[in-house]
Protein backbone atom coordinates (compact mmCIF):
# COMPACT_ATOMS: atom_id res chain seq x y z
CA UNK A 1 0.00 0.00 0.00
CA UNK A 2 2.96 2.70 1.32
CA UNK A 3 4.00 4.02 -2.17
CA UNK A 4 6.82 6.03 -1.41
CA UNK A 5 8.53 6.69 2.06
CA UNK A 6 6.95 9.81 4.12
CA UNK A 7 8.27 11.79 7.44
CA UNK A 8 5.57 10.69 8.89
CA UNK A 9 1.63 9.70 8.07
CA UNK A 10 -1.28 10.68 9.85
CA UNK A 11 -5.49 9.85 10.13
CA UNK A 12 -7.15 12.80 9.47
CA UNK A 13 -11.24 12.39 10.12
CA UNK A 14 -13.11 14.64 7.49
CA UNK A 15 -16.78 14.50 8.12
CA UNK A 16 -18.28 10.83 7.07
CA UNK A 17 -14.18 10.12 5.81
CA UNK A 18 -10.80 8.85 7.09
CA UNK A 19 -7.90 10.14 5.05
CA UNK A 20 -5.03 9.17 5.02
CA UNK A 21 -1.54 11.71 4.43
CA UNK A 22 1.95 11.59 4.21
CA UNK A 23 4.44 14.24 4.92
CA UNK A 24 7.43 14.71 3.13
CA UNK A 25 9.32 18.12 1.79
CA UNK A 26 8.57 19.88 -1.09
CA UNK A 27 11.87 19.31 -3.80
CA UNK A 28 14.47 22.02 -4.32
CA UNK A 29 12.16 22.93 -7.72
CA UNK A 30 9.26 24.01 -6.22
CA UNK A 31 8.72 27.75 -4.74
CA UNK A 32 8.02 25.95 -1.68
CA UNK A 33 11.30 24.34 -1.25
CA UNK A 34 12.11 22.38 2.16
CA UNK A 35 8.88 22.95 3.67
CA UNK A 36 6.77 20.20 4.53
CA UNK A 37 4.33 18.83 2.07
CA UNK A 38 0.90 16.82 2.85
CA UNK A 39 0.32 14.25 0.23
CA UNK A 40 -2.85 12.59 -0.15
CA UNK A 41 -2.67 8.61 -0.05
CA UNK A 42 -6.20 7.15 0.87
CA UNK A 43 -9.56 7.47 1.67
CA UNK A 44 -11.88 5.15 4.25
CA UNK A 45 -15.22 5.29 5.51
CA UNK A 46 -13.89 5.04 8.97
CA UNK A 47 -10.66 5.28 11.55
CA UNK A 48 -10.92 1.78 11.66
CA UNK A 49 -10.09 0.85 8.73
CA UNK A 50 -7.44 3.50 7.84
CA UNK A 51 -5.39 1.86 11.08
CA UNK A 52 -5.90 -1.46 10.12
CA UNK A 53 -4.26 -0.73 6.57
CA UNK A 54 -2.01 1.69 7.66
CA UNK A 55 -1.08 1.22 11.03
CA UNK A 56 2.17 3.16 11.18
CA UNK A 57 -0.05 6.22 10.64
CA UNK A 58 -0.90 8.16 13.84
CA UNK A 59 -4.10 9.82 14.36
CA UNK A 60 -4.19 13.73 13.15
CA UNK A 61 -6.55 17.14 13.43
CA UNK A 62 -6.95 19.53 10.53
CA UNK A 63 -6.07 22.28 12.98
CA UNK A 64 -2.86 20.62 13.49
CA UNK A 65 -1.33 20.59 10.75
CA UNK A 66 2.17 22.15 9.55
CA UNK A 67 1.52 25.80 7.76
CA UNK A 68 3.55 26.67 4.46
CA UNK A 69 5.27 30.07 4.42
CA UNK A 70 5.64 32.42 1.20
CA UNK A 71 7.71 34.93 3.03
CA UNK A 72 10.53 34.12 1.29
CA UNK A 73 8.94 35.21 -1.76
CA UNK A 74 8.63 38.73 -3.41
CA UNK A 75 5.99 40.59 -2.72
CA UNK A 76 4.54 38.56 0.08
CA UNK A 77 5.41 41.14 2.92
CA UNK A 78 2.42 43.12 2.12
């Protein structure tokens, strides 16, 4: 199931859904560079079943998740 190797994974419930994310960095080609990146992997109808398949994922919150900055970019002090 694991396609590619994360940080770290996590259960994130989203109203009826379990979804499942990986966190990695964003590559040196992107405007985002070395900040952390969520990547979608899977979708369940419960927590369940999203530990069962992935049970090296820990359980998440939407409000807890890592924030992108565009600081570092022109015209983003404003």
């Amino acid at each position: 199931m694991k396609e590619k190797p994360y940080m770290w994974m996590e259960i994130i419930q989203k109203k009826d859904r379990a979804v499942v994310y990986g966190y990695d960095y964003y590559p040196e080609s992107s405007v985002l560079a070395g900040q952390y990146r969520k990547n979608f992997i899977e979708s369940f109808s419960g927590c369940i079943e999203a530990e069962e398949a992935y049970p090296e994922a820990g359980m998440g919150h939407e409000l807890l998740q890592p924030e992108n900055s565009f600081d570092h970019l022109e015209g983003c002090d404003e």
